[in-house]
N, C-alpha and C. Protein backbone atom coordinates (compact mmCIF):
# COMPACT_ATOMS: atom_id res chain seq x y z
N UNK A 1 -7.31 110.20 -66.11
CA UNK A 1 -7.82 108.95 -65.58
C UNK A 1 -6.70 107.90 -65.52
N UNK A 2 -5.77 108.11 -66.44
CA UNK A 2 -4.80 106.90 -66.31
C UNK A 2 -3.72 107.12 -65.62
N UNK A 3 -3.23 108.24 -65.63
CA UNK A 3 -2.47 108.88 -64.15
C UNK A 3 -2.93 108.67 -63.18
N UNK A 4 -4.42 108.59 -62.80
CA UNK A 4 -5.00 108.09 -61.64
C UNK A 4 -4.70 106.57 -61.39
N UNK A 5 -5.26 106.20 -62.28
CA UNK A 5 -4.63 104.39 -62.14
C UNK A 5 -3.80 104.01 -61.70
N UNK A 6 -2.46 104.41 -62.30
CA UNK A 6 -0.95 104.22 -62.18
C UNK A 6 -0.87 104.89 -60.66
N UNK A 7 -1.19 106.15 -60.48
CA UNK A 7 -0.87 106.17 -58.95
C UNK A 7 -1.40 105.56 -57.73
N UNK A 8 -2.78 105.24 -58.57
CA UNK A 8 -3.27 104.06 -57.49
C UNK A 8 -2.50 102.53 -57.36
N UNK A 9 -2.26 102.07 -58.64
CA UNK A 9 -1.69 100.86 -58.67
C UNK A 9 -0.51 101.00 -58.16
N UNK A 10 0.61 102.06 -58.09
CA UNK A 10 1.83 102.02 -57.46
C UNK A 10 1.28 102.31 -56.11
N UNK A 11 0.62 103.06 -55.56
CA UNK A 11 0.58 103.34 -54.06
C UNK A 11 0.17 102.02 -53.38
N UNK A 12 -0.68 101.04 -53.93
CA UNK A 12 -1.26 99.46 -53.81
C UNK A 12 0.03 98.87 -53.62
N UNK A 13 1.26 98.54 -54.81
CA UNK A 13 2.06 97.67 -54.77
C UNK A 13 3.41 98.46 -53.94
N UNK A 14 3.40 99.59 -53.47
CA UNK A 14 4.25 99.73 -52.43
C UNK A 14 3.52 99.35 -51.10
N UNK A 15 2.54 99.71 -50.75
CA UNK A 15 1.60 99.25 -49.51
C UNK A 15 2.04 97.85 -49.72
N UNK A 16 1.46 96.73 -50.85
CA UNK A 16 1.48 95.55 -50.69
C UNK A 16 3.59 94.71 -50.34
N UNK A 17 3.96 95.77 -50.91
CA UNK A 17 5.13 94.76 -50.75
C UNK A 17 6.37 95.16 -49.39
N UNK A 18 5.93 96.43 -48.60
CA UNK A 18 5.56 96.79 -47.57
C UNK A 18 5.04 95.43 -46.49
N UNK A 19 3.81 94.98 -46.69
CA UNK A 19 3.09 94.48 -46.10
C UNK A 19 4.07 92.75 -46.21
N UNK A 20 4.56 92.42 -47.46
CA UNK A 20 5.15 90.70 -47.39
C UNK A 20 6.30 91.23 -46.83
N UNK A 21 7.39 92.48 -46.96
CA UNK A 21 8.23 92.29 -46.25
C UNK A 21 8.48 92.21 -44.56
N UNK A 22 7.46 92.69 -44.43
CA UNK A 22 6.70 92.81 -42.48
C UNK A 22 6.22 91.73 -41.82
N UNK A 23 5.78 90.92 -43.32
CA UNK A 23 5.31 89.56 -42.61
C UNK A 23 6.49 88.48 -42.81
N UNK A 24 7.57 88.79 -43.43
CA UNK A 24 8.69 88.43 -43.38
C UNK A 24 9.75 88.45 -42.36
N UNK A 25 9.52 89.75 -41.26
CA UNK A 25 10.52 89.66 -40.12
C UNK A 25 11.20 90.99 -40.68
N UNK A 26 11.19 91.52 -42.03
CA UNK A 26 12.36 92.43 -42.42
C UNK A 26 11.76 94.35 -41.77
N UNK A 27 12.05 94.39 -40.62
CA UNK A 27 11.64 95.47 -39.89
C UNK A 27 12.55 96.82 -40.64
N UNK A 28 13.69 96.47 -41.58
CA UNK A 28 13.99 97.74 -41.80
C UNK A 28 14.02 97.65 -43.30
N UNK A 29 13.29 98.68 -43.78
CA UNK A 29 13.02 98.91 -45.32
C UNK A 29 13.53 100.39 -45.55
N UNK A 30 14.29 100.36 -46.40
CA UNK A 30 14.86 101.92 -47.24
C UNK A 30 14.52 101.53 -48.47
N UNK A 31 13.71 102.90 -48.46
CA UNK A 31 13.28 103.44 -49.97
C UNK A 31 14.18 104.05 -50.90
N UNK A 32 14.38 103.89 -52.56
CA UNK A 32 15.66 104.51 -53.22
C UNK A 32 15.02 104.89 -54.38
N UNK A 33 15.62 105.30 -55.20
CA UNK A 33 15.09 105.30 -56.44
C UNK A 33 16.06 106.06 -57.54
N UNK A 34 16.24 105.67 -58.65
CA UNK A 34 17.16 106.11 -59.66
C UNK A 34 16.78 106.29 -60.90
N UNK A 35 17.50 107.02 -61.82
CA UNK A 35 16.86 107.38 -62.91
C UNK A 35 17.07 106.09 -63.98
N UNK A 36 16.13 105.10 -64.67
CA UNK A 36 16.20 104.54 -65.32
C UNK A 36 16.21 105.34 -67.26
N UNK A 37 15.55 104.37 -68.24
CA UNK A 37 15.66 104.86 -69.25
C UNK A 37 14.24 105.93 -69.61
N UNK A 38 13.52 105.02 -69.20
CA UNK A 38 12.25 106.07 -68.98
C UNK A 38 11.81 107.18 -67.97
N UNK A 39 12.06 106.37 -67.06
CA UNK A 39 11.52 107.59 -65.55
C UNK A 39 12.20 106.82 -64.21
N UNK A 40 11.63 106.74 -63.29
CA UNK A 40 12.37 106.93 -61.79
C UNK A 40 11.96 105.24 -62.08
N UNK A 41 13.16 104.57 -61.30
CA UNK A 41 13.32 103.26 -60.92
C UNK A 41 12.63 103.25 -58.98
N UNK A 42 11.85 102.81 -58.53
CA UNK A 42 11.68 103.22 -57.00
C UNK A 42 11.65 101.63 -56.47
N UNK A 43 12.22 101.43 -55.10
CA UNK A 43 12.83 100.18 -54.76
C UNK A 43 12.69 100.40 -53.46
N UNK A 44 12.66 99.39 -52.35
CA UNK A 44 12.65 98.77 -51.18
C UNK A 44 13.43 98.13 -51.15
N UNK A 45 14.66 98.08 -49.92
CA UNK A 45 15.45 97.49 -49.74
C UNK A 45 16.10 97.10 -48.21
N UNK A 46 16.67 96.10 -47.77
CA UNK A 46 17.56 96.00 -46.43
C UNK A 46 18.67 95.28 -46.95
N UNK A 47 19.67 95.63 -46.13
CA UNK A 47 20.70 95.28 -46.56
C UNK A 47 21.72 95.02 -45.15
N UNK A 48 22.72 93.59 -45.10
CA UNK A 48 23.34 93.15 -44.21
C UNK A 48 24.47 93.92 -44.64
N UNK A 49 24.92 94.94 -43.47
CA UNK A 49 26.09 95.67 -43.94
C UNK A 49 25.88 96.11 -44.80
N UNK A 50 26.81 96.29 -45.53
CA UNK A 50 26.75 97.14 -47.54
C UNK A 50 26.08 96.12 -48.59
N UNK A 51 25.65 94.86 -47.88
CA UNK A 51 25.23 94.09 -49.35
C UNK A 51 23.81 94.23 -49.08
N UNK A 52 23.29 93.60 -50.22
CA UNK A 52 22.09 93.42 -50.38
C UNK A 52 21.61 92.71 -49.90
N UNK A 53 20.40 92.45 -49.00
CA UNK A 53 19.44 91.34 -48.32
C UNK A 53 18.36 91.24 -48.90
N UNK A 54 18.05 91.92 -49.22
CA UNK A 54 16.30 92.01 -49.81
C UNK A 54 16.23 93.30 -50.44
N UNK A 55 15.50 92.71 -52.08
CA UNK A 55 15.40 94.36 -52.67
C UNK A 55 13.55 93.65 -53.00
N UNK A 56 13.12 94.80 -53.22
CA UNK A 56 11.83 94.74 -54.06
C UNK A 56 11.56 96.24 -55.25
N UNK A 57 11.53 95.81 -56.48
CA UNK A 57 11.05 97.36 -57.22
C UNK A 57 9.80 97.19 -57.09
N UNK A 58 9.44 98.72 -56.82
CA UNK A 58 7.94 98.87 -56.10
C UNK A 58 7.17 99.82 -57.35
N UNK A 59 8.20 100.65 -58.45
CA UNK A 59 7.90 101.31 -59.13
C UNK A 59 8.67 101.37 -60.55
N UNK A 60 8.46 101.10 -61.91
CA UNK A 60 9.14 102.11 -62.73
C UNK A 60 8.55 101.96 -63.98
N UNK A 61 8.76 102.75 -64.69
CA UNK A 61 8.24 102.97 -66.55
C UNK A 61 8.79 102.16 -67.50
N UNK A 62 9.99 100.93 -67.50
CA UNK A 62 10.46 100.78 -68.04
C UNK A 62 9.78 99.96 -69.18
N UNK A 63 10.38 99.64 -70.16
CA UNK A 63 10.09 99.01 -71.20
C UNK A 63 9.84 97.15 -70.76
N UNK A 64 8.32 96.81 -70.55
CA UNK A 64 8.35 95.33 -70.03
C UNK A 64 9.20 94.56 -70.73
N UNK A 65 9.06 94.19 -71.80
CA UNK A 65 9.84 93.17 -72.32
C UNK A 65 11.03 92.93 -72.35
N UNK A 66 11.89 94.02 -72.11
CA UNK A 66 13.53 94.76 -71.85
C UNK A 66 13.84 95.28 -70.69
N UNK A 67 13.90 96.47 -70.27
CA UNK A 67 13.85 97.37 -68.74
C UNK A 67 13.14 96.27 -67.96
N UNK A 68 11.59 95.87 -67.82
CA UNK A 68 11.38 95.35 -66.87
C UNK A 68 11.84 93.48 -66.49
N UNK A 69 12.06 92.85 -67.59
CA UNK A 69 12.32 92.01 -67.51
C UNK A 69 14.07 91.80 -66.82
N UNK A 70 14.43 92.89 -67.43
CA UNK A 70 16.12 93.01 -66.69
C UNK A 70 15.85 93.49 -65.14
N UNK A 71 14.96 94.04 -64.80
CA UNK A 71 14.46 94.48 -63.40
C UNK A 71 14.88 93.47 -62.58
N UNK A 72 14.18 92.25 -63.27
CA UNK A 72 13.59 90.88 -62.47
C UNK A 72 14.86 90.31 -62.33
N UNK A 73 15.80 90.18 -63.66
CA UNK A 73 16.99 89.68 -63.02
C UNK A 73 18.05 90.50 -61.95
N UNK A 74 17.77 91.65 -62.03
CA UNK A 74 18.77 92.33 -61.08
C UNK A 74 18.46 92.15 -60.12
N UNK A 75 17.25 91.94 -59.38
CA UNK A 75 16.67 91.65 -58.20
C UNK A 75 17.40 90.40 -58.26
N UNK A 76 16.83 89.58 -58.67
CA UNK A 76 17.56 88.18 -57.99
C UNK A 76 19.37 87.72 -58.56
N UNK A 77 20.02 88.69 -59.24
CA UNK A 77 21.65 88.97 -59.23
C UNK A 77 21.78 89.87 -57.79
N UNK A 78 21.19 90.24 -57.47
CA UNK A 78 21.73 91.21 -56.38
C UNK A 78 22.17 91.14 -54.90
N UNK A 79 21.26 90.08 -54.69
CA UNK A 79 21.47 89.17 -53.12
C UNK A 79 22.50 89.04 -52.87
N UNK A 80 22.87 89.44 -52.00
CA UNK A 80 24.58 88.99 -51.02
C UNK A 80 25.67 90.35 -51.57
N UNK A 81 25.52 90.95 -52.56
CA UNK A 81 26.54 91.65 -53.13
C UNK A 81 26.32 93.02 -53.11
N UNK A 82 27.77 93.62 -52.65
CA UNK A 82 27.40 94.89 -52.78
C UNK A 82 27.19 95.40 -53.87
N UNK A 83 26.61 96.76 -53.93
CA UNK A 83 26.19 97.57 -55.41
C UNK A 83 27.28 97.54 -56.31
N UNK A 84 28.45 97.49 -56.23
CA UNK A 84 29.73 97.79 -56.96
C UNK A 84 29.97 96.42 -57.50
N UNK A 85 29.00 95.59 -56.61
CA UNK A 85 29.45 93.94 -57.62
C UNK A 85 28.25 93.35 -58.53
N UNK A 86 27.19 94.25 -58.68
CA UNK A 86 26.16 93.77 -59.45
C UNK A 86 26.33 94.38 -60.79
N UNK A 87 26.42 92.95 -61.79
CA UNK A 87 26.82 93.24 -63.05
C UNK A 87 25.81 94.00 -64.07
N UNK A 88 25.61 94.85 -64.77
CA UNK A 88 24.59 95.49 -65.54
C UNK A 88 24.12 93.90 -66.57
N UNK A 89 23.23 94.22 -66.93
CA UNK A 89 22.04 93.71 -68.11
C UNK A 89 22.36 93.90 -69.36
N UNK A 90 22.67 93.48 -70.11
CA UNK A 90 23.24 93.17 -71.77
C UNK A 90 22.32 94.01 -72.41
N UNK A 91 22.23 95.42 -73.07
CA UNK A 91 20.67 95.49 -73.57
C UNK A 91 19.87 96.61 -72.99
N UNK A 92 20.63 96.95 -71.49
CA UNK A 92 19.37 97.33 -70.32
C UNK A 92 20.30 98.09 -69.35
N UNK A 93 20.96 98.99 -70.16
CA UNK A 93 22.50 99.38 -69.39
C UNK A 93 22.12 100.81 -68.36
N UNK A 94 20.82 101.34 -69.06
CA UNK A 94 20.20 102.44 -68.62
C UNK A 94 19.08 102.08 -66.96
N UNK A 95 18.30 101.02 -67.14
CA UNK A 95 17.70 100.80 -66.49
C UNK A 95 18.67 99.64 -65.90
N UNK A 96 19.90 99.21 -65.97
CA UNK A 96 20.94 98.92 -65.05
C UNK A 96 21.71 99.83 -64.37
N UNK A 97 21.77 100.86 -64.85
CA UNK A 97 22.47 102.11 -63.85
C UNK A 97 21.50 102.52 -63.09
N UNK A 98 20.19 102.59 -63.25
CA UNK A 98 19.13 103.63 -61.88
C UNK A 98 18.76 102.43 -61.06
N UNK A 99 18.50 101.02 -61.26
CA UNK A 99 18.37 100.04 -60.34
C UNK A 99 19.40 100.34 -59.26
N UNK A 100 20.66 100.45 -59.97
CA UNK A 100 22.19 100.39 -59.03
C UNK A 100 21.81 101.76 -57.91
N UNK A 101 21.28 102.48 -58.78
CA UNK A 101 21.45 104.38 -58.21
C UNK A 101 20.61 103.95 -57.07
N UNK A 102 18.93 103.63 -57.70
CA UNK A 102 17.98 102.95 -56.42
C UNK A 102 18.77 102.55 -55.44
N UNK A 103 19.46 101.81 -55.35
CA UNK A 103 20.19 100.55 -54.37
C UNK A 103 21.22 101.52 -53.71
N UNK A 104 21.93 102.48 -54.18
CA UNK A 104 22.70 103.39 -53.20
C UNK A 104 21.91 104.24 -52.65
N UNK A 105 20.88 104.90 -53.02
CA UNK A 105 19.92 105.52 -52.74
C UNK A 105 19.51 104.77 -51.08
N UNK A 106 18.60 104.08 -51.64
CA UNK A 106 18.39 103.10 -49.92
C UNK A 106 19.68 102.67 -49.43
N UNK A 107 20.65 102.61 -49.47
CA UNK A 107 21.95 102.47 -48.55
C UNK A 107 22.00 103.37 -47.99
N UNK A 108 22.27 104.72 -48.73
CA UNK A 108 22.92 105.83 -48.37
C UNK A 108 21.26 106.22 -47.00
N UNK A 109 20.24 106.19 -47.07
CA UNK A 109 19.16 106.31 -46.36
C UNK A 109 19.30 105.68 -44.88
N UNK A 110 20.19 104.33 -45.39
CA UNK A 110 19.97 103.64 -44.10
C UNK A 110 21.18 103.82 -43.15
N UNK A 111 22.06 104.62 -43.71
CA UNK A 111 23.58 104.91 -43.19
C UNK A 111 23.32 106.06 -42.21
N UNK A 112 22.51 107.04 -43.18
CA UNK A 112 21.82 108.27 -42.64
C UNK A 112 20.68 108.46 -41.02
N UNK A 113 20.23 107.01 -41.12
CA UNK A 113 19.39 106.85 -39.85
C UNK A 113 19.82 105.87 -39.21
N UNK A 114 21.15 105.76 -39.45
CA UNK A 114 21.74 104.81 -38.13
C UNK A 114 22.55 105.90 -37.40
């Protein structure tokens, strides 16, 4: 039953954030995802050239108070810069490497379908 939940609630908040980036203008979204400390980091992203334009994490297990709270800052450290310039999380070095992996992940996606 709670596996059910969780896959409902992630299939909801990828649909939903899907849906603000569309009503945003951002027509191209790559999906990524990397191995954090717990399980898969999964992310939405566009990106001007190699940097970052817009990320959203759509998915991961991490630890809220630690992993996810470092989530929140990597998202908003990440804007304008490429992956090689976003600094890891003090604390959160694990779920700072699969955010990064996420983020090449959707690069490497969007390189692939251009």
């Amino acid at each position: 039953m709670k596996k059910s939940f969780l896959t409902i609630s992630a299939a909801l908040t990828i649909g939903m954030a899907i849906g603000v980036f569309a009503s945003e203008g951002k027509a191209n979204l790559y999906s990524g995802q990397g191995k954090g400390l717990i399980g898969d980091i999964k992310i939405a992203a566009d990106f001007d050239g190699n940097k970052v334009s817009t990320v959203k994490v759509l998915e991961h297990l991490e630890t809220p108070g630690v992993g996810g709270e470092a989530l929140k800052k990597l998202v908003g450290s990440s804007i304008g810069k490429k992956v090689s310039e976003i600094d890891s999380i003090a604390g959160a070095t694990y779920t700072s490497a699969g955010f990064k992996l996420a983020l090449e992940d959707a690069l490497n996606t969007k390189k692939t379908s251009n």
